[in-house]
N, C-alpha and C. Protein backbone atom coordinates (compact mmCIF):
# COMPACT_ATOMS: atom_id res chain seq x y z
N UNK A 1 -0.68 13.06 7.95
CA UNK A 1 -0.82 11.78 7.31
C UNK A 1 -1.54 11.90 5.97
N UNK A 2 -2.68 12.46 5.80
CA UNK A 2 -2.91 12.99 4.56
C UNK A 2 -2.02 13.70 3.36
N UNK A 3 -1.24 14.52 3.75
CA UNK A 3 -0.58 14.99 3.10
C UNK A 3 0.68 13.70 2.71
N UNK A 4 1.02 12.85 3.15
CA UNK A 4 1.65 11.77 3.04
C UNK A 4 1.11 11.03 2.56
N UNK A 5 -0.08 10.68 3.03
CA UNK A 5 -0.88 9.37 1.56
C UNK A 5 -1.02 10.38 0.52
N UNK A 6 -1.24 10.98 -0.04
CA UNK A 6 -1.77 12.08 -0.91
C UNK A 6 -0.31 11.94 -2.00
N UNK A 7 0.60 12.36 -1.13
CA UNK A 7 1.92 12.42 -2.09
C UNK A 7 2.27 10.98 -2.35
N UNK A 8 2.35 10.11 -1.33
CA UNK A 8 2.34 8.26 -1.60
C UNK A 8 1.22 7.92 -3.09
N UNK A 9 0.47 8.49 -3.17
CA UNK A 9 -0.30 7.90 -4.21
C UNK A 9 -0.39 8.25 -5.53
N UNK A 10 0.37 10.02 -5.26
CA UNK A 10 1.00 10.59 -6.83
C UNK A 10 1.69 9.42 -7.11
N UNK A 11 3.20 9.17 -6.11
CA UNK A 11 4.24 8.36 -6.59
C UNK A 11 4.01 7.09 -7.20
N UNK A 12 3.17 6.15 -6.30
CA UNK A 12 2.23 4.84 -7.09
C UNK A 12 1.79 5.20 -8.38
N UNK A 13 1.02 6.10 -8.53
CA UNK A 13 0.13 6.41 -9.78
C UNK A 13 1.72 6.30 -11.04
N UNK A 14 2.82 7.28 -10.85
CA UNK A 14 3.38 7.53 -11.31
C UNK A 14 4.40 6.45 -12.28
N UNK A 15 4.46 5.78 -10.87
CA UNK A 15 5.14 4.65 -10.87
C UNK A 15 4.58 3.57 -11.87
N UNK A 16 3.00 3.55 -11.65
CA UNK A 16 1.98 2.40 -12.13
C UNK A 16 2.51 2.59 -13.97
N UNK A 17 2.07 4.20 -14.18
CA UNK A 17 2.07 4.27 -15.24
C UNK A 17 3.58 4.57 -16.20
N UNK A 18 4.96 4.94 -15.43
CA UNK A 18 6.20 4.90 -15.91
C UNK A 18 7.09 4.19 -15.12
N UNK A 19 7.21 2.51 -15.31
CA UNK A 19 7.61 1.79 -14.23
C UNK A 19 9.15 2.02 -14.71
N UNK A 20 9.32 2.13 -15.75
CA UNK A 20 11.19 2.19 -15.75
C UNK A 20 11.44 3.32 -15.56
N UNK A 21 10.68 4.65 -15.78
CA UNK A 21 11.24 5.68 -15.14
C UNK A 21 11.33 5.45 -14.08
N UNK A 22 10.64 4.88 -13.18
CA UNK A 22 10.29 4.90 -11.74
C UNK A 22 11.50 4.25 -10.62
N UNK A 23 12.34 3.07 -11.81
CA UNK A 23 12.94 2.55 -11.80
C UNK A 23 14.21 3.17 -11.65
N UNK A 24 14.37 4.06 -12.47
CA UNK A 24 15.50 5.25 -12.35
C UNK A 24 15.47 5.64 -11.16
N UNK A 25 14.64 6.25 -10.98
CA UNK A 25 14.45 7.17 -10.03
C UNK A 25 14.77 5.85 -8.46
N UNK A 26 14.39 5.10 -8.07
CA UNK A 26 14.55 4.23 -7.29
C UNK A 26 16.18 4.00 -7.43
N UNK A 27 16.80 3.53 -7.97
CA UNK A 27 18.00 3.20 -8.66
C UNK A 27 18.93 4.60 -8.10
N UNK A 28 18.51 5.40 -8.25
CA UNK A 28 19.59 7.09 -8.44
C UNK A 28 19.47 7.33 -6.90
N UNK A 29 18.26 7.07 -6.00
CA UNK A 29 18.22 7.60 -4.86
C UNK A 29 19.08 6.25 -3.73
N UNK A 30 18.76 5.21 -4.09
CA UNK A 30 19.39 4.04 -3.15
C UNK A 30 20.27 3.16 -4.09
N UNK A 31 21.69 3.62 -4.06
CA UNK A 31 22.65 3.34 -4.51
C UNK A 31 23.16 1.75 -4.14
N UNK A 32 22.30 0.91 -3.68
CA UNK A 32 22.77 -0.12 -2.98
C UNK A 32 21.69 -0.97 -4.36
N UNK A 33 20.68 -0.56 -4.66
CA UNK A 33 19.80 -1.30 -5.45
C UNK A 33 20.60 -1.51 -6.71
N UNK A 34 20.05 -2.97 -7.41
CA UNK A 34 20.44 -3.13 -8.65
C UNK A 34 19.19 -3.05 -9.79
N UNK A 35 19.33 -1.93 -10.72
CA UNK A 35 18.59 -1.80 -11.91
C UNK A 35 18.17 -2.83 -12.15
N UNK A 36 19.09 -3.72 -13.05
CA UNK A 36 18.05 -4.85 -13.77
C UNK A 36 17.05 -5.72 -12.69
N UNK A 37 17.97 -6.02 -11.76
CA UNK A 37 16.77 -6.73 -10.48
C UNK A 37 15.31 -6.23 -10.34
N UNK A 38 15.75 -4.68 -10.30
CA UNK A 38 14.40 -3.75 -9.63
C UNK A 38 13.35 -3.82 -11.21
N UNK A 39 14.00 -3.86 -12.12
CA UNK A 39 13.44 -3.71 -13.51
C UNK A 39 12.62 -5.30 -13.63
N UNK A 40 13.28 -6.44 -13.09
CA UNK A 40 12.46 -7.31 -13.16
C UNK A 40 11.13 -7.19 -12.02
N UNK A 41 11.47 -7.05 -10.97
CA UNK A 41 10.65 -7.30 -10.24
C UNK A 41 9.56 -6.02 -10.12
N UNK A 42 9.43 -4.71 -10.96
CA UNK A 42 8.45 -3.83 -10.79
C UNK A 42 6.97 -4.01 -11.37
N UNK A 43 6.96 -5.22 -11.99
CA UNK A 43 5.83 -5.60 -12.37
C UNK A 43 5.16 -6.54 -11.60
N UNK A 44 5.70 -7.36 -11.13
CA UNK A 44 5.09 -8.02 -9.96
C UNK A 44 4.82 -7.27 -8.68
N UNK A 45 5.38 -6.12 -8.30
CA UNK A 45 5.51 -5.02 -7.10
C UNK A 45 3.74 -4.47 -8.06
N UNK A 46 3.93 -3.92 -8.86
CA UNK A 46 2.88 -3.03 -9.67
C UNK A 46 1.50 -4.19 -9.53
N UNK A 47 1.60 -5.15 -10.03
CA UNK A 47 0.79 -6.39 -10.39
C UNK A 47 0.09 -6.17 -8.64
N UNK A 48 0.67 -6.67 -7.72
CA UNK A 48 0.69 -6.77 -6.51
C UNK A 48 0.10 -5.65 -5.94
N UNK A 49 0.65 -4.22 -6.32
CA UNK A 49 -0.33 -3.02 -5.55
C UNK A 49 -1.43 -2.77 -6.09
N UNK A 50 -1.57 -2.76 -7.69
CA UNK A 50 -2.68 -2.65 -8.04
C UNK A 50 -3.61 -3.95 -8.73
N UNK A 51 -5.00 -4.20 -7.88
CA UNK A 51 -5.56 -5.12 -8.65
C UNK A 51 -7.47 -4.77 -8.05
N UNK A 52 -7.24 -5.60 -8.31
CA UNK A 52 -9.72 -5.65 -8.03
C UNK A 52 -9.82 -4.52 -7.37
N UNK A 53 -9.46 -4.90 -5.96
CA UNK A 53 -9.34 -3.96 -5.10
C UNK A 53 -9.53 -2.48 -5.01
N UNK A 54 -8.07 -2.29 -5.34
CA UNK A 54 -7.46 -1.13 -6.16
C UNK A 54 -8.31 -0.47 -6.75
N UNK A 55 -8.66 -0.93 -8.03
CA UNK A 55 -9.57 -0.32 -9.24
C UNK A 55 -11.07 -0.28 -8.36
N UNK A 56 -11.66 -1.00 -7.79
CA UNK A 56 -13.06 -0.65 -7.15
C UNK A 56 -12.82 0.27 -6.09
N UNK A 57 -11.85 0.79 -4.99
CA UNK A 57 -11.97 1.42 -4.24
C UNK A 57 -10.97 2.34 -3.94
N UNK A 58 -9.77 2.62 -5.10
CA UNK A 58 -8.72 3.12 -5.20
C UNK A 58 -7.55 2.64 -4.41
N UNK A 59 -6.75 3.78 -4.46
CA UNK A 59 -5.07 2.88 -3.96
C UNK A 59 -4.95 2.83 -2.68
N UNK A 60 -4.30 1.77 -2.07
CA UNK A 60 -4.34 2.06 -0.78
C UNK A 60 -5.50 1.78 0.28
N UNK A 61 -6.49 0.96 -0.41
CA UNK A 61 -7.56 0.66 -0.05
C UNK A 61 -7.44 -0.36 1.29
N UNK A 62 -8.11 -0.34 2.38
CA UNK A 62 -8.37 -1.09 3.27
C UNK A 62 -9.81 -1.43 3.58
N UNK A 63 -9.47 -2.73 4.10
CA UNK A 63 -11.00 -3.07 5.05
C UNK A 63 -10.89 -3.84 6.37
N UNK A 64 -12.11 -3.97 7.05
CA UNK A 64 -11.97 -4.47 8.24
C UNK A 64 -12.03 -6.15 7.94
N UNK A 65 -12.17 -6.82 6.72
CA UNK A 65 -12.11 -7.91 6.99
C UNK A 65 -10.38 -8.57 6.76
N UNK A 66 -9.50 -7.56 6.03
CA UNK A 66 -7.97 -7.98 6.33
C UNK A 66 -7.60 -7.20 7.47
N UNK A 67 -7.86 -6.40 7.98
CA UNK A 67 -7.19 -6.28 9.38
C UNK A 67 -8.01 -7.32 9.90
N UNK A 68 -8.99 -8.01 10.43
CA UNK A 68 -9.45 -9.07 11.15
C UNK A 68 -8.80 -10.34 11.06
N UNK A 69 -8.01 -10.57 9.53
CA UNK A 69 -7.12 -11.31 9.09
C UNK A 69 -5.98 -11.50 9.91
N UNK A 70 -5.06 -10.48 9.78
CA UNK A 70 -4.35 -9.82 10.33
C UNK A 70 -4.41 -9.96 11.53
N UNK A 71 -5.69 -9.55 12.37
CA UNK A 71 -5.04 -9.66 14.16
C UNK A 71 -5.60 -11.32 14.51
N UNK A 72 -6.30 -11.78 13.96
CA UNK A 72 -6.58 -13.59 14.11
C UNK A 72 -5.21 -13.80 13.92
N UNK A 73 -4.39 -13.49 12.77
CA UNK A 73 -3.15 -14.33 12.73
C UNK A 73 -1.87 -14.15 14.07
N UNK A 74 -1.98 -12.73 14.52
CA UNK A 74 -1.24 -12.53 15.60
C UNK A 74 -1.62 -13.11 16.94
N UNK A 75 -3.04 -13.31 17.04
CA UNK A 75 -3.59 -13.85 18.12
C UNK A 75 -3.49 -15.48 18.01
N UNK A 76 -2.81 -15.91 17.04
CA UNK A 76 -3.23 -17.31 16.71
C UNK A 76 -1.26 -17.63 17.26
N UNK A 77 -0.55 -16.31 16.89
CA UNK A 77 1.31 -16.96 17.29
C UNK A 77 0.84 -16.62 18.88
N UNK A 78 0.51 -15.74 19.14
CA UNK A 78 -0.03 -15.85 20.47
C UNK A 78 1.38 -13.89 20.81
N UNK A 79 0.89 -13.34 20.03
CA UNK A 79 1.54 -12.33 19.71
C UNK A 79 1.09 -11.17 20.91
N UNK A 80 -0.10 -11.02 20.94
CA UNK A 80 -0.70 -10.20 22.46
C UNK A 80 -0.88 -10.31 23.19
N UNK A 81 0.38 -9.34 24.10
CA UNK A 81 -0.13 -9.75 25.61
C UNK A 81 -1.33 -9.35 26.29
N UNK A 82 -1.94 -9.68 27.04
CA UNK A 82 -3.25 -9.19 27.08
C UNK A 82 -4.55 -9.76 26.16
N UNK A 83 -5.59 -8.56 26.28
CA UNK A 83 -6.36 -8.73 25.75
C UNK A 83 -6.35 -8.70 24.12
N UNK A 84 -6.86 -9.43 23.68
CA UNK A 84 -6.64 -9.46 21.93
C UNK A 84 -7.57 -7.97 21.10
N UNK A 85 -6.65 -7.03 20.81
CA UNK A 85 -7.69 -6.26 19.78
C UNK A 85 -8.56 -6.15 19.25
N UNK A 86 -9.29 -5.34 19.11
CA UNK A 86 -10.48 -5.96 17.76
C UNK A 86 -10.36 -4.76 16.51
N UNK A 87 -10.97 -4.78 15.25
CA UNK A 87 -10.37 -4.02 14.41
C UNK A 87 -10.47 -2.51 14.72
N UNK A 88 -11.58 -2.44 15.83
CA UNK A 88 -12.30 -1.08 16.06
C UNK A 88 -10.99 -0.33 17.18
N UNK A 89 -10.38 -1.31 17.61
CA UNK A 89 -9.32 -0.69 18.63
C UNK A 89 -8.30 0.06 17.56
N UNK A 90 -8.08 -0.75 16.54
CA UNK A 90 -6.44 -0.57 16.05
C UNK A 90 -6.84 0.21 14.49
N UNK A 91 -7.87 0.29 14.00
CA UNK A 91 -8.26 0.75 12.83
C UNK A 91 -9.11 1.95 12.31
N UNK A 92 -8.65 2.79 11.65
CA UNK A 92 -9.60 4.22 11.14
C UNK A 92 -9.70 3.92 9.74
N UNK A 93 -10.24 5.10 9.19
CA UNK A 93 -9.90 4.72 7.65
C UNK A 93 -10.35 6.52 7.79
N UNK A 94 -10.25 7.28 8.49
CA UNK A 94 -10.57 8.66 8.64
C UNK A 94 -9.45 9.45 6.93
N UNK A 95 -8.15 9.29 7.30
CA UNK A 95 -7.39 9.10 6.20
C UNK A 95 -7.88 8.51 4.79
N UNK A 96 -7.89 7.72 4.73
CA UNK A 96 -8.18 6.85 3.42
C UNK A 96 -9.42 7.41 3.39
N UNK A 97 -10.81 8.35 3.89
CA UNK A 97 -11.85 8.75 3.22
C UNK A 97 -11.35 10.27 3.27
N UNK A 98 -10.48 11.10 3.80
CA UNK A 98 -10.13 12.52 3.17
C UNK A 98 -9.23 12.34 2.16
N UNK A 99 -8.62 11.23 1.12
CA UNK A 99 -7.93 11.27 0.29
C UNK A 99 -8.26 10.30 -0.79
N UNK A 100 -9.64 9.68 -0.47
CA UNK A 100 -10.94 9.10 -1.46
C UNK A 100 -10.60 9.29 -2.80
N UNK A 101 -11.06 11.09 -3.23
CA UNK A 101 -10.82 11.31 -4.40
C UNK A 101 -9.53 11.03 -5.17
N UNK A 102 -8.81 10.99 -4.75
CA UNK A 102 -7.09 11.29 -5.40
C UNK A 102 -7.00 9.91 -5.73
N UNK A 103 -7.18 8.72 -4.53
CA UNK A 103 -6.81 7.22 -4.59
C UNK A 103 -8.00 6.77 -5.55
N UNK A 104 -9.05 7.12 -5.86
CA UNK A 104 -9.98 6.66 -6.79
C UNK A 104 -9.24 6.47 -7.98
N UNK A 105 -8.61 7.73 -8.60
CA UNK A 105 -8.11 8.44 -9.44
C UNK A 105 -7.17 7.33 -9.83
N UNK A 106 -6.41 7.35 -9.32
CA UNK A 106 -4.81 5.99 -9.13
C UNK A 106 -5.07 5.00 -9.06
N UNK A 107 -5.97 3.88 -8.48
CA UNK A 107 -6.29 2.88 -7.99
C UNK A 107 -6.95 2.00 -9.47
């Protein structure tokens, strides 16, 4: 999984900073996508991954108060059977602190 966020966050970074290349590259691999569409909407995708967040704690950043978000809202459709989660059941961030440095970097 490290080695997967690690390479996930070159591509973001990459992306952040050459969105129409990035665009290509998206475009050439999934032949079903349309350029100009993807060309409009990579700034709002970009806008959207990177912001406050982002820049204070790098890419890919999590916390326990949106997963708490998150399982209130599933517990609220009435989504678990059973006992309701808590963030400590369903959440690490073991990952996201061996790949700290790199997402600082990007974020």
């Amino acid at each position: 999984m490290t080695r997967f966020l690690t390479g996930s966050a070159r591509g973001w970074g990459y992306a952040r900073k050459n969105p129409k290349a990035a665009v290509d590259h998206l475009v050439a691999e999934y032949k079903n996508l349309n350029k100009a569409s993807e060309l409009e909407a990579v700034g709002g995708v970009l806008g959207f991954s990177f912001d406050k967040v982002t820049a204070k704690d790098g890419w890919a950043a999590m916390n326990k108060a949106n997963w708490q978000a998150q399982i209130d809202v599933y517990a609220s459709l009435k989504q678990f059977k059973g006992k309701t989660p808590t963030v400590d059941d369903v959440m690490t961030d073991s990952i996201l602190a061996a790949t700290e440095k790199l997402r600082k970097q990007i974020g």
